[in-house]
C-alpha atoms as a PDB file:
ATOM      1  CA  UNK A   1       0.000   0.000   0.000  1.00  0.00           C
ATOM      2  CA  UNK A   2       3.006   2.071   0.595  1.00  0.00           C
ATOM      3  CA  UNK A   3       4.839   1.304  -2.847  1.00  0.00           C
ATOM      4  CA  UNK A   4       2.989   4.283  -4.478  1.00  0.00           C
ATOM      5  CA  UNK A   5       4.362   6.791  -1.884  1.00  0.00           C
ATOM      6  CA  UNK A   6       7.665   5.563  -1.969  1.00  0.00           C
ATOM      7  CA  UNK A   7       8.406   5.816  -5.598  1.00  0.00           C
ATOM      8  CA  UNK A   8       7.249   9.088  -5.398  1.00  0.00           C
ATOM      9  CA  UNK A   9       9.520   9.923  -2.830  1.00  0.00           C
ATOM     10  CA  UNK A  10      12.319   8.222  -4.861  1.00  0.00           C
ATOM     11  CA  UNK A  11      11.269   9.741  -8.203  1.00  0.00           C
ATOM     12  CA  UNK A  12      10.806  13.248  -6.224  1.00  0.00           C
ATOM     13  CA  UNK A  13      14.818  12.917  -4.452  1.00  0.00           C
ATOM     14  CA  UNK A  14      16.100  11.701  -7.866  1.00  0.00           C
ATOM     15  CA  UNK A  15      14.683  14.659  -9.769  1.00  0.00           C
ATOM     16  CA  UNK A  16      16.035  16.888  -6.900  1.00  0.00           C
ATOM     17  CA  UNK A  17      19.714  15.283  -7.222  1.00  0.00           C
ATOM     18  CA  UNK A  18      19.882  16.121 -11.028  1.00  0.00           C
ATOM     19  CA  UNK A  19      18.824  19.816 -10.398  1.00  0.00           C
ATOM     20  CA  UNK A  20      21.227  20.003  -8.176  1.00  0.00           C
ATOM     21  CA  UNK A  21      24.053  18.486 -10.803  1.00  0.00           C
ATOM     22  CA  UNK A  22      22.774  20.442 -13.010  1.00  0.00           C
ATOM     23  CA  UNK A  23      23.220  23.884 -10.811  1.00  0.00           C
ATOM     24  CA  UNK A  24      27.001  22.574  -9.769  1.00  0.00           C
ATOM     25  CA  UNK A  25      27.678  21.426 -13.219  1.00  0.00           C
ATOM     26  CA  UNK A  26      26.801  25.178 -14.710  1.00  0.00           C
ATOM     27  CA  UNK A  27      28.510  26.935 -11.597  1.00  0.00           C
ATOM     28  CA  UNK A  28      32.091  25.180 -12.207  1.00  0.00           C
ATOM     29  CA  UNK A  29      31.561  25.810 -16.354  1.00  0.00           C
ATOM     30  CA  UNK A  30      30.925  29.261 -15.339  1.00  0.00           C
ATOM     31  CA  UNK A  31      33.742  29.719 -13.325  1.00  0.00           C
ATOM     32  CA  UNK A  32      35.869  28.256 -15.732  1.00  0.00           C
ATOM     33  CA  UNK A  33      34.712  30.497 -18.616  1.00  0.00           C
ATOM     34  CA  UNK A  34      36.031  33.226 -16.985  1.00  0.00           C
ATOM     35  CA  UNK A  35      39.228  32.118 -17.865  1.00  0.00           C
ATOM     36  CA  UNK A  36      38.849  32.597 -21.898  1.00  0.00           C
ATOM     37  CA  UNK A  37      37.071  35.848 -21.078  1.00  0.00           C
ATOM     38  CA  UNK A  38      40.042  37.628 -19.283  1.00  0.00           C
ATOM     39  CA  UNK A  39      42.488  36.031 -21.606  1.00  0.00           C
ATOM     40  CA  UNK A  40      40.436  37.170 -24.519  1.00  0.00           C
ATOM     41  CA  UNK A  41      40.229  40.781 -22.843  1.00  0.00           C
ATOM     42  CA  UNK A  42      43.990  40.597 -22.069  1.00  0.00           C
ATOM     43  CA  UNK A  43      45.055  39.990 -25.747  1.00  0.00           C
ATOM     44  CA  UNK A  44      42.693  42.467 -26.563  1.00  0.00           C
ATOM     45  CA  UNK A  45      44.010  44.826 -24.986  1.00  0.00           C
ATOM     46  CA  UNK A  46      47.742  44.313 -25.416  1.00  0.00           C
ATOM     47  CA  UNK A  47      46.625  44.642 -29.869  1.00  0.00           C
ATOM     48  CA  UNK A  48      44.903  47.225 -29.389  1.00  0.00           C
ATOM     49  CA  UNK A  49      41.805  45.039 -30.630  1.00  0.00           C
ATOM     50  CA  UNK A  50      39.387  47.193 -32.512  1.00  0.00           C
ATOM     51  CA  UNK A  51      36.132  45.560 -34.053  1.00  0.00           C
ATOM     52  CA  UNK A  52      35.391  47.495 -36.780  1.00  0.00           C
ATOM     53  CA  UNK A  53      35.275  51.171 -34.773  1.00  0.00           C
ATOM     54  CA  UNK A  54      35.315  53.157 -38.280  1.00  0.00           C
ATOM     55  CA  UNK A  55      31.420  52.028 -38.711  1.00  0.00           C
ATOM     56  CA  UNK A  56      29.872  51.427 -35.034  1.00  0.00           C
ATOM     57  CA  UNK A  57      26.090  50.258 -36.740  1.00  0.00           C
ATOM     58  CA  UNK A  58      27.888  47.639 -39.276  1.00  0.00           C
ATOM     59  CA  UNK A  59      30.420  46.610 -36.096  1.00  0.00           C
ATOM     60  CA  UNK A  60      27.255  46.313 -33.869  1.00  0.00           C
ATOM     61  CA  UNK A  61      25.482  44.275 -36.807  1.00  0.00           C
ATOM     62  CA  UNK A  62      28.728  42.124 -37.677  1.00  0.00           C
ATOM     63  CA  UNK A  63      28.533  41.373 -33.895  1.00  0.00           C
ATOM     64  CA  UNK A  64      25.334  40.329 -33.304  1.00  0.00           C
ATOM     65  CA  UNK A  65      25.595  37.760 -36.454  1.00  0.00           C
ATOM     66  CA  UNK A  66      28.604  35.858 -34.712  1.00  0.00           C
ATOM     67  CA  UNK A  67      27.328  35.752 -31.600  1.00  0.00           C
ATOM     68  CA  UNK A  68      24.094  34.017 -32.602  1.00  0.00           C
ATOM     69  CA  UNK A  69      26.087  31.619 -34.889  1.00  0.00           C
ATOM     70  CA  UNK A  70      27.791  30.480 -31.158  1.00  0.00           C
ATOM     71  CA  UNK A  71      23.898  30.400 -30.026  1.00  0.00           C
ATOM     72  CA  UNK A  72      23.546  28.413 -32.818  1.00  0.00           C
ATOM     73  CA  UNK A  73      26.221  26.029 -32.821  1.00  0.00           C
ATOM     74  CA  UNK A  74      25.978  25.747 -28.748  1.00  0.00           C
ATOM     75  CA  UNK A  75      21.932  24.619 -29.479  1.00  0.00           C
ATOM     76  CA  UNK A  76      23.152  22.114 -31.448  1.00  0.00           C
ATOM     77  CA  UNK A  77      26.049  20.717 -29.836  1.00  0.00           C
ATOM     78  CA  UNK A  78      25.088  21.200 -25.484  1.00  0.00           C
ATOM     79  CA  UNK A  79      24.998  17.448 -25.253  1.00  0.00           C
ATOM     80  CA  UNK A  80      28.431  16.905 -25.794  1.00  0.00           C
ATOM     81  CA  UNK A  81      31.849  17.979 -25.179  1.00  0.00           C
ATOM     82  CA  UNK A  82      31.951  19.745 -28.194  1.00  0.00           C
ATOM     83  CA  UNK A  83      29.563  22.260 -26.763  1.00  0.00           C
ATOM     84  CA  UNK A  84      31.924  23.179 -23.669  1.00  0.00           C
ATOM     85  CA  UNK A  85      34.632  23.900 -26.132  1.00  0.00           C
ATOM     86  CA  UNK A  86      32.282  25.950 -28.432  1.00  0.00           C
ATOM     87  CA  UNK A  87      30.868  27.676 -25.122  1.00  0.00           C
ATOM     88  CA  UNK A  88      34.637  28.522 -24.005  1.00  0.00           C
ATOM     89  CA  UNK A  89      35.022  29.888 -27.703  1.00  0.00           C
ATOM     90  CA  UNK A  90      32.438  32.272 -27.460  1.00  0.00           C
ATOM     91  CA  UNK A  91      33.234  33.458 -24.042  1.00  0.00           C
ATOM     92  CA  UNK A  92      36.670  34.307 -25.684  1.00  0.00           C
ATOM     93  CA  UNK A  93      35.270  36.029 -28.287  1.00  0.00           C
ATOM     94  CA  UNK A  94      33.514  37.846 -25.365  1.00  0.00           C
ATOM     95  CA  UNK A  95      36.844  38.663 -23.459  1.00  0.00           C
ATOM     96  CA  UNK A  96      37.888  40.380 -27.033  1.00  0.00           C
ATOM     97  CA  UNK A  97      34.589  42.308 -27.647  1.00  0.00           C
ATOM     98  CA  UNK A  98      35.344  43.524 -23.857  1.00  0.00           C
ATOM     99  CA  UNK A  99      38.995  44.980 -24.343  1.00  0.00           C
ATOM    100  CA  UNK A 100      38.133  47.896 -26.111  1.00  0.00           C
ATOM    101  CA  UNK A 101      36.320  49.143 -23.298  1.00  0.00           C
ATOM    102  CA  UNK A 102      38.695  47.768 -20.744  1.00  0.00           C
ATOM    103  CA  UNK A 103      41.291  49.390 -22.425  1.00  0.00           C
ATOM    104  CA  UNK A 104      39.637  53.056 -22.499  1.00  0.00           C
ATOM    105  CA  UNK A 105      38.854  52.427 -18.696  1.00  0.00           C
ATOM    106  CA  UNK A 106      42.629  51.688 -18.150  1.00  0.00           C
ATOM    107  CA  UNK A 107      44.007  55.423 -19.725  1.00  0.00           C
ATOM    108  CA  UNK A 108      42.078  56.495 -16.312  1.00  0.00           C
ATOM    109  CA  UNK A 109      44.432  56.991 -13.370  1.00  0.00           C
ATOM    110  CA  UNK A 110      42.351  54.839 -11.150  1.00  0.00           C
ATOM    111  CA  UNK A 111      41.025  52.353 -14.096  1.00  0.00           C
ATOM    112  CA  UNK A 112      42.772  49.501 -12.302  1.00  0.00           C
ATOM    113  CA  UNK A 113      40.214  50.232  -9.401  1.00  0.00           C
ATOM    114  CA  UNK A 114      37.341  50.906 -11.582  1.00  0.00           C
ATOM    115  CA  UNK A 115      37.560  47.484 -13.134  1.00  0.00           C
ATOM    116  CA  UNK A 116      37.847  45.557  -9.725  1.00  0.00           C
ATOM    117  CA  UNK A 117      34.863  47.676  -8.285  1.00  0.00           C
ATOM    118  CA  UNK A 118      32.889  46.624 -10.806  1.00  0.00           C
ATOM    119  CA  UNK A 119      34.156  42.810 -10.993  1.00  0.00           C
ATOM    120  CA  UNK A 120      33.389  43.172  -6.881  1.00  0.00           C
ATOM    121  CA  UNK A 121      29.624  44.725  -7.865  1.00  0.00           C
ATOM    122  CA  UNK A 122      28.986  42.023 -10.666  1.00  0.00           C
ATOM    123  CA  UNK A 123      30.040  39.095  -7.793  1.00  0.00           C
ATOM    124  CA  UNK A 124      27.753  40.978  -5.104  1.00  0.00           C
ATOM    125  CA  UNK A 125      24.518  40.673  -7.484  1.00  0.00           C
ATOM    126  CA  UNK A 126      25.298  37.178  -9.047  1.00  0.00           C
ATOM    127  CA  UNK A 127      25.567  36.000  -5.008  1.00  0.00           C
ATOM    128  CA  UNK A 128      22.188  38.088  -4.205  1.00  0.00           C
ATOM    129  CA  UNK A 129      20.528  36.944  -6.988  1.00  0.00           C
ATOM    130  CA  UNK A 130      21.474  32.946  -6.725  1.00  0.00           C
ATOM    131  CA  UNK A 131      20.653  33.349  -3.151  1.00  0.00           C
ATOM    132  CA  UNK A 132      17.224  34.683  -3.760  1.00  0.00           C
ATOM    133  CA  UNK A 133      16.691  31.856  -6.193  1.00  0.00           C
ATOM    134  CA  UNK A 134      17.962  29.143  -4.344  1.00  0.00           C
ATOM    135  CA  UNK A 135      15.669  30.497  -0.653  1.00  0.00           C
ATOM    136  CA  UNK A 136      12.693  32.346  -2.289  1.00  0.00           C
ATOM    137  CA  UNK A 137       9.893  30.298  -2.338  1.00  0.00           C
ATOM    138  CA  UNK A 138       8.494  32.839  -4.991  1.00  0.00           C
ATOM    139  CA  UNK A 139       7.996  31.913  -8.451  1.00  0.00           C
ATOM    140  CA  UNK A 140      10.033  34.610 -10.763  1.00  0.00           C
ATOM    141  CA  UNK A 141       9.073  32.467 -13.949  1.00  0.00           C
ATOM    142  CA  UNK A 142       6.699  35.186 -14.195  1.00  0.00           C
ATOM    143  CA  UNK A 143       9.435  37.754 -15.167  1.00  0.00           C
ATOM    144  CA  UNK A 144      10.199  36.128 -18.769  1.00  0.00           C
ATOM    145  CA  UNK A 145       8.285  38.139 -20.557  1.00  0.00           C
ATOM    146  CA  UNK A 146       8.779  41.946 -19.009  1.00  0.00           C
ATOM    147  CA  UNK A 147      12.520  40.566 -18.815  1.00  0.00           C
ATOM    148  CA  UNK A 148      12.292  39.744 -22.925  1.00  0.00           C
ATOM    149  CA  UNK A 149      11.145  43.570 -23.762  1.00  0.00           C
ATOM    150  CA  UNK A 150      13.294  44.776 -20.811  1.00  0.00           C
ATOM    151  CA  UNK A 151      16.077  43.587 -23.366  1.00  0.00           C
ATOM    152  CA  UNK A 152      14.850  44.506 -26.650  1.00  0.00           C
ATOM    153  CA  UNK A 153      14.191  47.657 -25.616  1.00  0.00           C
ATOM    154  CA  UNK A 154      17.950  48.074 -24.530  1.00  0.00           C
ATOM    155  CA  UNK A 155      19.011  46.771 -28.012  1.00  0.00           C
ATOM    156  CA  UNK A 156      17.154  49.313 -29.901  1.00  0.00           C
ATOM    157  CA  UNK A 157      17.952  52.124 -27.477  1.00  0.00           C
ATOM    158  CA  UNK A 158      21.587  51.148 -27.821  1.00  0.00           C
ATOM    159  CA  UNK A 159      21.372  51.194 -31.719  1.00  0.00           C
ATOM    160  CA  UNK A 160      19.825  54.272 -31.698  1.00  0.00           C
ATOM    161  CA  UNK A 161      22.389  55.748 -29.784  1.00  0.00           C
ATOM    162  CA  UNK A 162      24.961  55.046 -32.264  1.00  0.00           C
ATOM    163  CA  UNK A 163      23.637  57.656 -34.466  1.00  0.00           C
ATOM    164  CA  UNK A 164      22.602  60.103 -31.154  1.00  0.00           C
ATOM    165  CA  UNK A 165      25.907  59.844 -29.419  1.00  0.00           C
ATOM    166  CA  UNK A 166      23.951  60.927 -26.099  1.00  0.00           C
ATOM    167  CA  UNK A 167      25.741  60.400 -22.623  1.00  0.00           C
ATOM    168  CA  UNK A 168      22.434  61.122 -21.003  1.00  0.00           C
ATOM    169  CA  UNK A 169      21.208  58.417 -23.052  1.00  0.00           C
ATOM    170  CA  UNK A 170      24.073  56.245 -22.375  1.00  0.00           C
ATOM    171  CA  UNK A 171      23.584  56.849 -18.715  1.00  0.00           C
ATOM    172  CA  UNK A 172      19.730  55.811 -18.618  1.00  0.00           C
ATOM    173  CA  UNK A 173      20.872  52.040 -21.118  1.00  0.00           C
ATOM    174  CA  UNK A 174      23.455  50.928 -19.065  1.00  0.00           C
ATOM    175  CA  UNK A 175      21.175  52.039 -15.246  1.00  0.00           C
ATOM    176  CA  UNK A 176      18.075  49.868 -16.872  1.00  0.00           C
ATOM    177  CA  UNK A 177      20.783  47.328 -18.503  1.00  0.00           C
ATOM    178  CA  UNK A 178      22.229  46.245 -15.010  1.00  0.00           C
ATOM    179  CA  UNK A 179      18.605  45.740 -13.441  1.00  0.00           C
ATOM    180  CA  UNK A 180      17.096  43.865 -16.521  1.00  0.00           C
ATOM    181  CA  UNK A 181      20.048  42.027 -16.367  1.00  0.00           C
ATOM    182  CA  UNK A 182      20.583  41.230 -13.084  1.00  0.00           C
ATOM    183  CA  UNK A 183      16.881  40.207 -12.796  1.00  0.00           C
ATOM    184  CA  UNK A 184      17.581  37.790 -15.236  1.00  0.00           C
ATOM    185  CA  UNK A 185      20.717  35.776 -13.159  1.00  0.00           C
ATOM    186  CA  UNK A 186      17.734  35.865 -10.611  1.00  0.00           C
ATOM    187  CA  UNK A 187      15.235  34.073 -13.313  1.00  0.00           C
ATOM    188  CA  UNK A 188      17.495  31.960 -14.879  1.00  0.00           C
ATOM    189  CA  UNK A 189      19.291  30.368 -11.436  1.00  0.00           C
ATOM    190  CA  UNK A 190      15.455  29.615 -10.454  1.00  0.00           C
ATOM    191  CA  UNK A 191      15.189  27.540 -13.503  1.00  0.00           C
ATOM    192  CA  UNK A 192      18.131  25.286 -13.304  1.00  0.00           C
ATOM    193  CA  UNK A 193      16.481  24.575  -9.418  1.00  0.00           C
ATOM    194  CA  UNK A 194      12.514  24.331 -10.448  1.00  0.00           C
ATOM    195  CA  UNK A 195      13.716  21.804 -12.960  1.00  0.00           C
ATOM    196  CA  UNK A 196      13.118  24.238 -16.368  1.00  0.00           C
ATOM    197  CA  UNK A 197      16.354  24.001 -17.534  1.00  0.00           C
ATOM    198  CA  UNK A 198      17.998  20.565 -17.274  1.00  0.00           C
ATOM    199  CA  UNK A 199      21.139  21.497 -19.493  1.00  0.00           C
ATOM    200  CA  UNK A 200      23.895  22.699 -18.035  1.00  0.00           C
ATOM    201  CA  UNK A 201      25.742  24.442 -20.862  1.00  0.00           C
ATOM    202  CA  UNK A 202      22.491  26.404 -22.061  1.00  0.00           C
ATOM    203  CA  UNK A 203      21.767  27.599 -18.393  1.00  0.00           C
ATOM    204  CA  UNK A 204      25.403  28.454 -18.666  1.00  0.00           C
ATOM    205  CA  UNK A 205      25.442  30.662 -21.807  1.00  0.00           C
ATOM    206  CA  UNK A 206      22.105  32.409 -20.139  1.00  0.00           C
ATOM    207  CA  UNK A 207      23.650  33.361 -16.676  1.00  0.00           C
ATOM    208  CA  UNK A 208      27.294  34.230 -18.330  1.00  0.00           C
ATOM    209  CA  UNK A 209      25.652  36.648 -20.636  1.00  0.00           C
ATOM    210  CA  UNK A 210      23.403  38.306 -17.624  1.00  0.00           C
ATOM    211  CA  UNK A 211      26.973  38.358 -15.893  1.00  0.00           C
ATOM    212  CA  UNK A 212      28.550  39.826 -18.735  1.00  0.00           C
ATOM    213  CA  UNK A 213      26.431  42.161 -19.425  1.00  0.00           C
ATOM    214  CA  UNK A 214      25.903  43.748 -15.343  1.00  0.00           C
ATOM    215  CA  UNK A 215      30.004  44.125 -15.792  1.00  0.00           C
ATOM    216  CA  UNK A 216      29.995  46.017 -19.181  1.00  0.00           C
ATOM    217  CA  UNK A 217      27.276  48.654 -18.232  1.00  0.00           C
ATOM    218  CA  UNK A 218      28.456  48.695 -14.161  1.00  0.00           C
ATOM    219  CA  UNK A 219      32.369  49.437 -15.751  1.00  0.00           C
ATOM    220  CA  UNK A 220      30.442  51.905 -17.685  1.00  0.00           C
ATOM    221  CA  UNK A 221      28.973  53.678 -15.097  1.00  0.00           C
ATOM    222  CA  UNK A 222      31.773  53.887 -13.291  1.00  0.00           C
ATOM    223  CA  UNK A 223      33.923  55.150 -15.979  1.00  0.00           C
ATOM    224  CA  UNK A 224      31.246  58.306 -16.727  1.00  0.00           C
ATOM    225  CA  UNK A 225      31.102  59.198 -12.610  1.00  0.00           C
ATOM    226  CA  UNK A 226      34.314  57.967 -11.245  1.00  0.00           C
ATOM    227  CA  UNK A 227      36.676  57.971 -13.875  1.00  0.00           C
ATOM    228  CA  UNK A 228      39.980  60.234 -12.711  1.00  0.00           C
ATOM    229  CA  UNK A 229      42.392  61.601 -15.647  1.00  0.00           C
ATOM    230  CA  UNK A 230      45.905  62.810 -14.753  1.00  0.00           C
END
């Protein structure tokens, strides 16, 4: 009479245990593709890297084409090895896209402590937003869809202000661009643990580019208020 109940329990602790891989699996891949990214922002940096800065729209547009062929070719290849190596690729190419700015923050005086301040501020949300996830008994699934147009309207802000050339503007994209984003970590850690993502290179490539993405427009912020020239 029991039987029922216990292969539920079984079935409920064995569905636990692989959210819980999964969520260890995607914080040591995450960890470890901060190694590309630094070493992609370090060569970067040290060539000068420049990705097509005589045309910012066709840069933007040449941009946005590679990095959904690594969308693409991570879909297609997250149940394998071959889609860590891809992932490590793209986070890479990430680390290069990055240099440019981390080079203009450097010609600051105090652009060495800019950058740590806001690698410091990126850890602080990631750990407040996992921990919400992980304790909250709140469902954020909710979020997914303000979150989506949260993130489009960024995009065409952004591309608009290629043509504009607005601080003020530049101010308000990167404020909205760290909430949106860090909102997201929040959503996106909560899936791994409610069992919506079961992949642990796609949840992965979602969190990394919330990460990525609360550093950029943090470092940015910090470079327009605090940024001290000799």
């Amino acid at each position: 009479m029991n039987q029922p109940f216990q292969t539920t329990y079984e079935t409920s602790g064995e569905l636990i245990a692989v959210r819980h891989r999964v969520l260890r699996n995607t914080y040591w891949l995450l960890a470890l593709s901060m190694i590309p990214t630094v070493l992609g922002a370090w060569i970067g940096v040290q060539m000068s890297f420049s990705f097509m800065s005589g045309s910012p729209f066709l840069g933007f547009l040449a941009f946005m084409a590679i990095a959904f062929g690594f969308f693409y070719v991570i879909e297609r290849t997250k149940n394998s090895p071959i889609g860590v190596a891809v992932l490590l690729g793209f986070t890479f190419f990430m680390g290069l896209m990055l240099s440019r700015m981390i080079g203009h923050i450097l010609h600051f005086s105090n652009g060495a402590s800019l950058i740590m301040t806001a690698f410091g501020g990126t850890a602080i949300v990631f750990a407040t937003m996992a921990s919400i996830a992980t304790t909250s008994k709140r469902d954020f699934s909710g979020l997914s869809s303000w979150l989506f147009a949260g993130v489009i309207v960024i995009l065409l802000a952004a591309v608009a202000n290629i043509f504009l050339q607005m601080p003020a503007l530049q101010i308000v994209i990167s404020a909205i661009a760290v909430v949106i984003f860090s909102a997201y970590i929040l959503f996106d850690v909560q899936r791994v643990i409610n069992g919506g993502e079961t992949n642990y290179i796609s949840a992965t490539l979602a969190i990394y580019l919330s990460l990525y993405n609360v550093f950029v427009n943090l470092l940015a912020l910090l470079g327009i208020f605090g940024g001290e020239r000799d």
